[in-house]
N, C-alpha and C. Protein backbone atom coordinates (compact mmCIF):
# COMPACT_ATOMS: atom_id res chain seq x y z
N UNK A 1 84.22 147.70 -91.96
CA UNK A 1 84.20 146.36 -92.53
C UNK A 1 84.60 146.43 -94.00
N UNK A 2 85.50 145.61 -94.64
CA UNK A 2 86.05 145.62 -95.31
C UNK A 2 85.12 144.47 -96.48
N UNK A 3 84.52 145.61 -97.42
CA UNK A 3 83.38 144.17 -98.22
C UNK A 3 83.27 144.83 -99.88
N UNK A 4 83.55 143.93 -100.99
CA UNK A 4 83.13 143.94 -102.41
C UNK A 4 81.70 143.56 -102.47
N UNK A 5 81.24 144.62 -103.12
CA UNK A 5 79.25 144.32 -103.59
C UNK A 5 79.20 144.29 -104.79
N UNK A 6 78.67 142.96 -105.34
CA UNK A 6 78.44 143.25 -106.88
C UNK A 6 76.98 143.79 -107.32
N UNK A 7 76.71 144.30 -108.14
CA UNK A 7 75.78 144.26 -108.73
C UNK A 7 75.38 144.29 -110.48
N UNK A 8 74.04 144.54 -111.10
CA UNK A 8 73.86 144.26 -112.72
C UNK A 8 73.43 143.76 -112.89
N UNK A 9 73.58 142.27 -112.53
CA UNK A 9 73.04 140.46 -113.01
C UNK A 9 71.84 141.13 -112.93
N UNK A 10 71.17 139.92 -114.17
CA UNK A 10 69.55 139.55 -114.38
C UNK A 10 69.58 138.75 -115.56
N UNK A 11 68.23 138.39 -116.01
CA UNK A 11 68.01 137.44 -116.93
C UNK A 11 68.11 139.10 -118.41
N UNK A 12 68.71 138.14 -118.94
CA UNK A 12 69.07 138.87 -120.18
C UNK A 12 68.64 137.50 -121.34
N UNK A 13 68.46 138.11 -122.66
CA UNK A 13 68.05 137.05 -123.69
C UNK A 13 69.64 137.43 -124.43
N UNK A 14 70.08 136.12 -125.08
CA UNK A 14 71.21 136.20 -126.18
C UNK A 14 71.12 137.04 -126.92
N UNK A 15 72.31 137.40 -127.15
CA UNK A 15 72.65 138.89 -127.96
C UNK A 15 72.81 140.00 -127.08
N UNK A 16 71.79 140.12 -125.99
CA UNK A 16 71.24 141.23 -124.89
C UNK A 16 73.10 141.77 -124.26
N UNK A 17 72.74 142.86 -123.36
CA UNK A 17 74.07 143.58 -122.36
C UNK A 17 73.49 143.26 -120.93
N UNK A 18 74.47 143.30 -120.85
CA UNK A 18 74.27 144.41 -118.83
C UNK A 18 75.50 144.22 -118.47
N UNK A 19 75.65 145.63 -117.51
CA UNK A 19 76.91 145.88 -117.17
C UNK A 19 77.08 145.20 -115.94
N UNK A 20 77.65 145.00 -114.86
CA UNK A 20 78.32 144.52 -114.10
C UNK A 20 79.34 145.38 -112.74
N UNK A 21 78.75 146.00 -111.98
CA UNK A 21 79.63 146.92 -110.94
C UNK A 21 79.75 146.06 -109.89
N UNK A 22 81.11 146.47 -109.46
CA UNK A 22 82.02 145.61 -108.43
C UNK A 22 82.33 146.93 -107.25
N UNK A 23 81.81 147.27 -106.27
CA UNK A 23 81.98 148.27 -105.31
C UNK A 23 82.52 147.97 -103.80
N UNK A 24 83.83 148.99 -103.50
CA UNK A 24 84.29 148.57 -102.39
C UNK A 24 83.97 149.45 -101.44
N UNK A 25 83.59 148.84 -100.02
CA UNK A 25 83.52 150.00 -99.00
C UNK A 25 84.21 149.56 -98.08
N UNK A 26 84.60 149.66 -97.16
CA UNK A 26 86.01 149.96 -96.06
C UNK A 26 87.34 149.89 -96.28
N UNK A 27 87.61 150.13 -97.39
CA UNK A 27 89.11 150.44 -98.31
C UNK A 27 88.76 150.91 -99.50
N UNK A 28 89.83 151.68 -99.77
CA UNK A 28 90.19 152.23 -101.27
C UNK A 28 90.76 151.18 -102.34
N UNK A 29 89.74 151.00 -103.48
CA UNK A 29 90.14 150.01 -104.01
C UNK A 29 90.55 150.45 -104.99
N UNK A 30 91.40 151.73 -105.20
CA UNK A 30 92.37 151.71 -106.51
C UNK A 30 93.58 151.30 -105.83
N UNK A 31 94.24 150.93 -104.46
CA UNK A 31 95.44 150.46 -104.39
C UNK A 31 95.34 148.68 -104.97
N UNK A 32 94.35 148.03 -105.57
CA UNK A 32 93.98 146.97 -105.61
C UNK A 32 93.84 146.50 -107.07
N UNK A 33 94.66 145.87 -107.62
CA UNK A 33 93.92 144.90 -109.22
C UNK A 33 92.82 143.86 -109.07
N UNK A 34 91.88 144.29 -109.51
CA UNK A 34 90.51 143.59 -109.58
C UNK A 34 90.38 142.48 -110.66
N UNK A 35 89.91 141.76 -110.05
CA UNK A 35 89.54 140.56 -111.54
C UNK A 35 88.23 140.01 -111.10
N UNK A 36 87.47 139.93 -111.60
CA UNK A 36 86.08 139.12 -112.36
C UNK A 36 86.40 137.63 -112.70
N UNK A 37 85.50 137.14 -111.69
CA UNK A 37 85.48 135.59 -111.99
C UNK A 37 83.83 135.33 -112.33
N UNK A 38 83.62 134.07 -112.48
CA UNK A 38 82.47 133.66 -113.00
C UNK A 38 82.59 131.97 -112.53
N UNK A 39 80.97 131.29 -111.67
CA UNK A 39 81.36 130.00 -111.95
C UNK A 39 79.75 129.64 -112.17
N UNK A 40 79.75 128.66 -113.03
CA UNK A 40 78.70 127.66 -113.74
C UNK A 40 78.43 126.84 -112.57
N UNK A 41 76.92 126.09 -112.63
CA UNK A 41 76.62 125.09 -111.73
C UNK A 41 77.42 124.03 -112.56
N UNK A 42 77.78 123.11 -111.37
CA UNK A 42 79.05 121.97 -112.13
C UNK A 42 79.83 122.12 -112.68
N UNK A 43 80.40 124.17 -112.78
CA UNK A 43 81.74 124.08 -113.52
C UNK A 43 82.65 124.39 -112.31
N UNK A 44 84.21 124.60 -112.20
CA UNK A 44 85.02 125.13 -111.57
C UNK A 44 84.99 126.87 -111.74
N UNK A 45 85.36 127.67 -110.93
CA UNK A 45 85.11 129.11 -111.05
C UNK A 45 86.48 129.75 -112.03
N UNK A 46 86.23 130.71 -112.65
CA UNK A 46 87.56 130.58 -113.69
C UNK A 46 87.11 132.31 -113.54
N UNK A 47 88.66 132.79 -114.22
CA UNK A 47 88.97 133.52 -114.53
C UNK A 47 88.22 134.71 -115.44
N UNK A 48 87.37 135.48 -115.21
CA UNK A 48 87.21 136.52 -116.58
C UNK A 48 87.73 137.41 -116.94
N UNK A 49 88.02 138.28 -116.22
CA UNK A 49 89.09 139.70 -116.81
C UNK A 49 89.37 140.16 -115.44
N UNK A 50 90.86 141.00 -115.89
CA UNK A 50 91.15 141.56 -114.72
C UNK A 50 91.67 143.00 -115.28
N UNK A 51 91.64 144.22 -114.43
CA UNK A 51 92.11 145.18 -114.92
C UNK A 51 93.27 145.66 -113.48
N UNK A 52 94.19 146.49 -113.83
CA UNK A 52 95.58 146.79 -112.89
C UNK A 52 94.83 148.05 -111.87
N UNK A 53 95.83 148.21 -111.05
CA UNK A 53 95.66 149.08 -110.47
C UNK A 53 95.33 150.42 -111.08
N UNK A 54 95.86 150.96 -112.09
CA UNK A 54 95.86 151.94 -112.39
C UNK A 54 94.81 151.97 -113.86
N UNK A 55 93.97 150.82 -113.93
CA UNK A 55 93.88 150.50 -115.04
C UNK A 55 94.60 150.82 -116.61
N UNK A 56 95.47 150.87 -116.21
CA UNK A 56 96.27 150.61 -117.71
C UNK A 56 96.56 149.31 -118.26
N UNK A 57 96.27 148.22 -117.73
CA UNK A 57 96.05 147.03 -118.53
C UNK A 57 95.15 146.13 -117.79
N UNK A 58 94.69 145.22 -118.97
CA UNK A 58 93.66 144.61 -119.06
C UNK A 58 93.91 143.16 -119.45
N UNK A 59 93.27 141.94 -119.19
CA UNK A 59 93.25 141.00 -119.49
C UNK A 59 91.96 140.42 -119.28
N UNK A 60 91.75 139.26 -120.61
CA UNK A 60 90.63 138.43 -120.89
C UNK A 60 90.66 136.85 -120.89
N UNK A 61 89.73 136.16 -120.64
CA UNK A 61 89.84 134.53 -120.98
C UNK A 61 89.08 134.83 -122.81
N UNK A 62 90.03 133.96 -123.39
CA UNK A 62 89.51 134.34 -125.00
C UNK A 62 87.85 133.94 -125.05
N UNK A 63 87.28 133.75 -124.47
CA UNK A 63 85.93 133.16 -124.84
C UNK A 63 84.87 134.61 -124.74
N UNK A 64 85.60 135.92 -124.19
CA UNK A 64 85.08 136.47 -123.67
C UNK A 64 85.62 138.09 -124.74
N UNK A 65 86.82 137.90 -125.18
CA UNK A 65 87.41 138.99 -125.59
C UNK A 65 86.61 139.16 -126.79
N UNK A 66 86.55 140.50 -126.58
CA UNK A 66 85.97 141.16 -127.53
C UNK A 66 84.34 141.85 -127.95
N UNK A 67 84.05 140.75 -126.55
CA UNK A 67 82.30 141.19 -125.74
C UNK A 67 82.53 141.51 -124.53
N UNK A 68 83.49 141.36 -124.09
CA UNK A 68 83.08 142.14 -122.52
C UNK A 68 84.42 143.16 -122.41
N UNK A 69 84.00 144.24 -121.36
CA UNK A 69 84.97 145.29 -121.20
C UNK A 69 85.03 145.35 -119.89
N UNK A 70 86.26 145.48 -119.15
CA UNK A 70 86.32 145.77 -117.58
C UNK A 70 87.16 147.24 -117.70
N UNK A 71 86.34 147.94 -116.89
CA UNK A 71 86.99 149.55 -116.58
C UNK A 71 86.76 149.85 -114.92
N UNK A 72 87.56 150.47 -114.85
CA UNK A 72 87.14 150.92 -113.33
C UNK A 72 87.17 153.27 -112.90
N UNK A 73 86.48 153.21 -112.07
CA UNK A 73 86.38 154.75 -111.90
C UNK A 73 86.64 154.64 -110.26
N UNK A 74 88.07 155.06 -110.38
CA UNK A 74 88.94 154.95 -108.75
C UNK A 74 88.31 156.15 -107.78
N UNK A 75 87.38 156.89 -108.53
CA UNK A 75 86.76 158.04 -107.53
C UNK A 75 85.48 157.74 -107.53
N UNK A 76 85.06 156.80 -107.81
CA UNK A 76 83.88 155.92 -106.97
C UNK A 76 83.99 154.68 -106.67
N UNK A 77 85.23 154.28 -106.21
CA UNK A 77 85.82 153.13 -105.56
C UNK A 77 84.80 151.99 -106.51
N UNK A 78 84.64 151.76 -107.27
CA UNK A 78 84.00 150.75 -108.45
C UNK A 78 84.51 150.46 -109.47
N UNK A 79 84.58 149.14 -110.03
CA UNK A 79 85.11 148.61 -110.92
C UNK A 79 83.94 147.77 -111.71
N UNK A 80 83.95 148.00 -113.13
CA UNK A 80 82.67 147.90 -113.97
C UNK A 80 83.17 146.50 -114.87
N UNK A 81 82.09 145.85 -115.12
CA UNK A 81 82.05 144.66 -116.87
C UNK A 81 81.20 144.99 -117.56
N UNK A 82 81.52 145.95 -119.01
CA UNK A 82 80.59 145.61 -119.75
C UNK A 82 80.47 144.43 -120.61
N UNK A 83 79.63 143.63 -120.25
CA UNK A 83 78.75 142.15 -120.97
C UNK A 83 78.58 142.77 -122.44
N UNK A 84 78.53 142.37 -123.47
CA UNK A 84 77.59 142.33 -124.86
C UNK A 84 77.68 141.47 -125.73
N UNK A 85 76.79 141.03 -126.93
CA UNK A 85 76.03 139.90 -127.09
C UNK A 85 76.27 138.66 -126.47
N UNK A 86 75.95 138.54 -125.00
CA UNK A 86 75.67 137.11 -124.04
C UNK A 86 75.44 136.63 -124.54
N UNK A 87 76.27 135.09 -124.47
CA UNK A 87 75.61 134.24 -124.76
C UNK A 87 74.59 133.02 -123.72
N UNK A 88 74.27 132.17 -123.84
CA UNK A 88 74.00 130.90 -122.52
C UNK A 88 74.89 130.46 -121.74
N UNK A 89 76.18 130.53 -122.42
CA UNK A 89 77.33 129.79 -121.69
C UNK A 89 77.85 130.76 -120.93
N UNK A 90 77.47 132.16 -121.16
CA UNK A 90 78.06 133.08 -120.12
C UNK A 90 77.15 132.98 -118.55
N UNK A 91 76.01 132.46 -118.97
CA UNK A 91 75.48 131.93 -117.71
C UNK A 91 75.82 131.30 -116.15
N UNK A 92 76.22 132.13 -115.05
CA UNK A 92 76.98 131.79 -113.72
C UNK A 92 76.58 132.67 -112.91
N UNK A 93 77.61 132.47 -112.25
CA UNK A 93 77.20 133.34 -110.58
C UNK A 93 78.46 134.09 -111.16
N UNK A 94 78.78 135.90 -111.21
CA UNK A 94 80.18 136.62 -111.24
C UNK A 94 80.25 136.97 -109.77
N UNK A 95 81.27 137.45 -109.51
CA UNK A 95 82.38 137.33 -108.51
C UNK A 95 83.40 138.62 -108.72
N UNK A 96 83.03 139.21 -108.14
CA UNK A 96 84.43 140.42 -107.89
C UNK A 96 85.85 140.34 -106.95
N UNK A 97 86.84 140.66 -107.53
CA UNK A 97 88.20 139.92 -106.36
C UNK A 97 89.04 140.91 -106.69
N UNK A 98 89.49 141.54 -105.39
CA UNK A 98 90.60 142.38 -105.41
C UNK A 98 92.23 142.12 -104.63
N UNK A 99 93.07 142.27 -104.93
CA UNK A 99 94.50 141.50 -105.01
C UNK A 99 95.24 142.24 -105.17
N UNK A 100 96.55 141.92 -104.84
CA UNK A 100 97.86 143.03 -104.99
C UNK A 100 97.98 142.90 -106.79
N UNK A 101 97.28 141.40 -107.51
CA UNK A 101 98.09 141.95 -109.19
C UNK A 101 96.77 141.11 -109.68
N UNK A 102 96.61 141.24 -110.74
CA UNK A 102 95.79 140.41 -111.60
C UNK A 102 95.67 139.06 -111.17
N UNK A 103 94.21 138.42 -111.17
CA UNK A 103 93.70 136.96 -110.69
C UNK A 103 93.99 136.82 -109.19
N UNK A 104 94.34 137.84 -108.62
CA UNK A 104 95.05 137.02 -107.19
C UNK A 104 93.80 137.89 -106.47
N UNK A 105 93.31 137.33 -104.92
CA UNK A 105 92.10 137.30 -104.51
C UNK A 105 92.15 137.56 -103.07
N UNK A 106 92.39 138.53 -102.58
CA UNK A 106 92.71 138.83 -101.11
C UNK A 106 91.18 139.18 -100.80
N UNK A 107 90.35 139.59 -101.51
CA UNK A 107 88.85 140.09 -100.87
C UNK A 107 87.75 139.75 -101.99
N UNK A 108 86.60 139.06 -101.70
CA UNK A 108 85.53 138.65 -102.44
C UNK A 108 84.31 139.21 -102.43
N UNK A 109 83.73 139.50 -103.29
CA UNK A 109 82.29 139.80 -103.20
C UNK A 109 81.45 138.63 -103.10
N UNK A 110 79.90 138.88 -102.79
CA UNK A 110 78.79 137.72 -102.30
C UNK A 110 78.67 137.00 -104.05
N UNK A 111 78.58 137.38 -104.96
CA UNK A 111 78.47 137.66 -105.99
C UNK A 111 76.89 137.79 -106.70
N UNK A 112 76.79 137.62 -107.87
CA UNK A 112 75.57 138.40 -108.81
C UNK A 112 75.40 137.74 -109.95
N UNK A 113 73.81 137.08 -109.81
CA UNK A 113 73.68 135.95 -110.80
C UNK A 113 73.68 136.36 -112.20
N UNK A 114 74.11 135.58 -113.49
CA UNK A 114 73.57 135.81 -114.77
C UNK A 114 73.24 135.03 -115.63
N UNK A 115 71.93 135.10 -116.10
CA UNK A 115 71.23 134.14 -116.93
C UNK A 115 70.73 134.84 -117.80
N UNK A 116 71.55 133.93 -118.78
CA UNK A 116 71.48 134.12 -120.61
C UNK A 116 70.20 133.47 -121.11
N UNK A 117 69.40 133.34 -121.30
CA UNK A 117 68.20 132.36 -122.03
C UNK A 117 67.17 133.63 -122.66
N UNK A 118 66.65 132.57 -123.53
CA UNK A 118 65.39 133.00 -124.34
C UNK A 118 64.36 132.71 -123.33
């Protein structure tokens, strides 16, 4: 069976980390560009970062650059977000998606809640 598992999420206070692992089991997911989505109650699900197959490049939604990092380790079929100083608005459900190129979504994870609050 072919399935993305996220895991990480929890209640974190502003400023706080947590990382974020995206794990594939019934395929090899370095033939795959992964991207990280995120959606808000009452928002639309958007874009957070995506890294390439080979991870040699990377992309961000600017709200995000410069606090979060996506890396992946192709010999434990996982693809990582490091989160840092969260804010509230980073607050959603994330979402792992793997695709022939960046943003594109051939396989989904259940996803993994995150809540920013004091």
């Amino acid at each position: 069976q072919l399935q993305l598992v996220e895991s990480g999420g929890g209640l974190v206070q502003p400023g706080g980390s947590l990382r974020l692992s995206c794990a594939a089991s019934g395929f090899t997911l370095d033939y795959y560009a992964v991207s990280w989505f995120r959606q808000a109650p009452e928002r639309d699900r958007e874009g957070v970062s995506c890294i390439s197959r080979s991870g040699g490049s990377t992309d961000y939604i600017d709200s995000v650059k410069g606090r979060f990092t996506i890396s992946r380790d192709n010999a434990k079929n996982t693809v990582y977000m490091q989160m840092n100083n969260l804010d509230p608005e980073d607050t959603a459900v994330y979402y792992c998606a793997a695709g022939d190129s960046c943003w594109s979504r051939d396989y989904w994870g259940q996803g993994t809640q995150v809540t920013v609050s004091s």
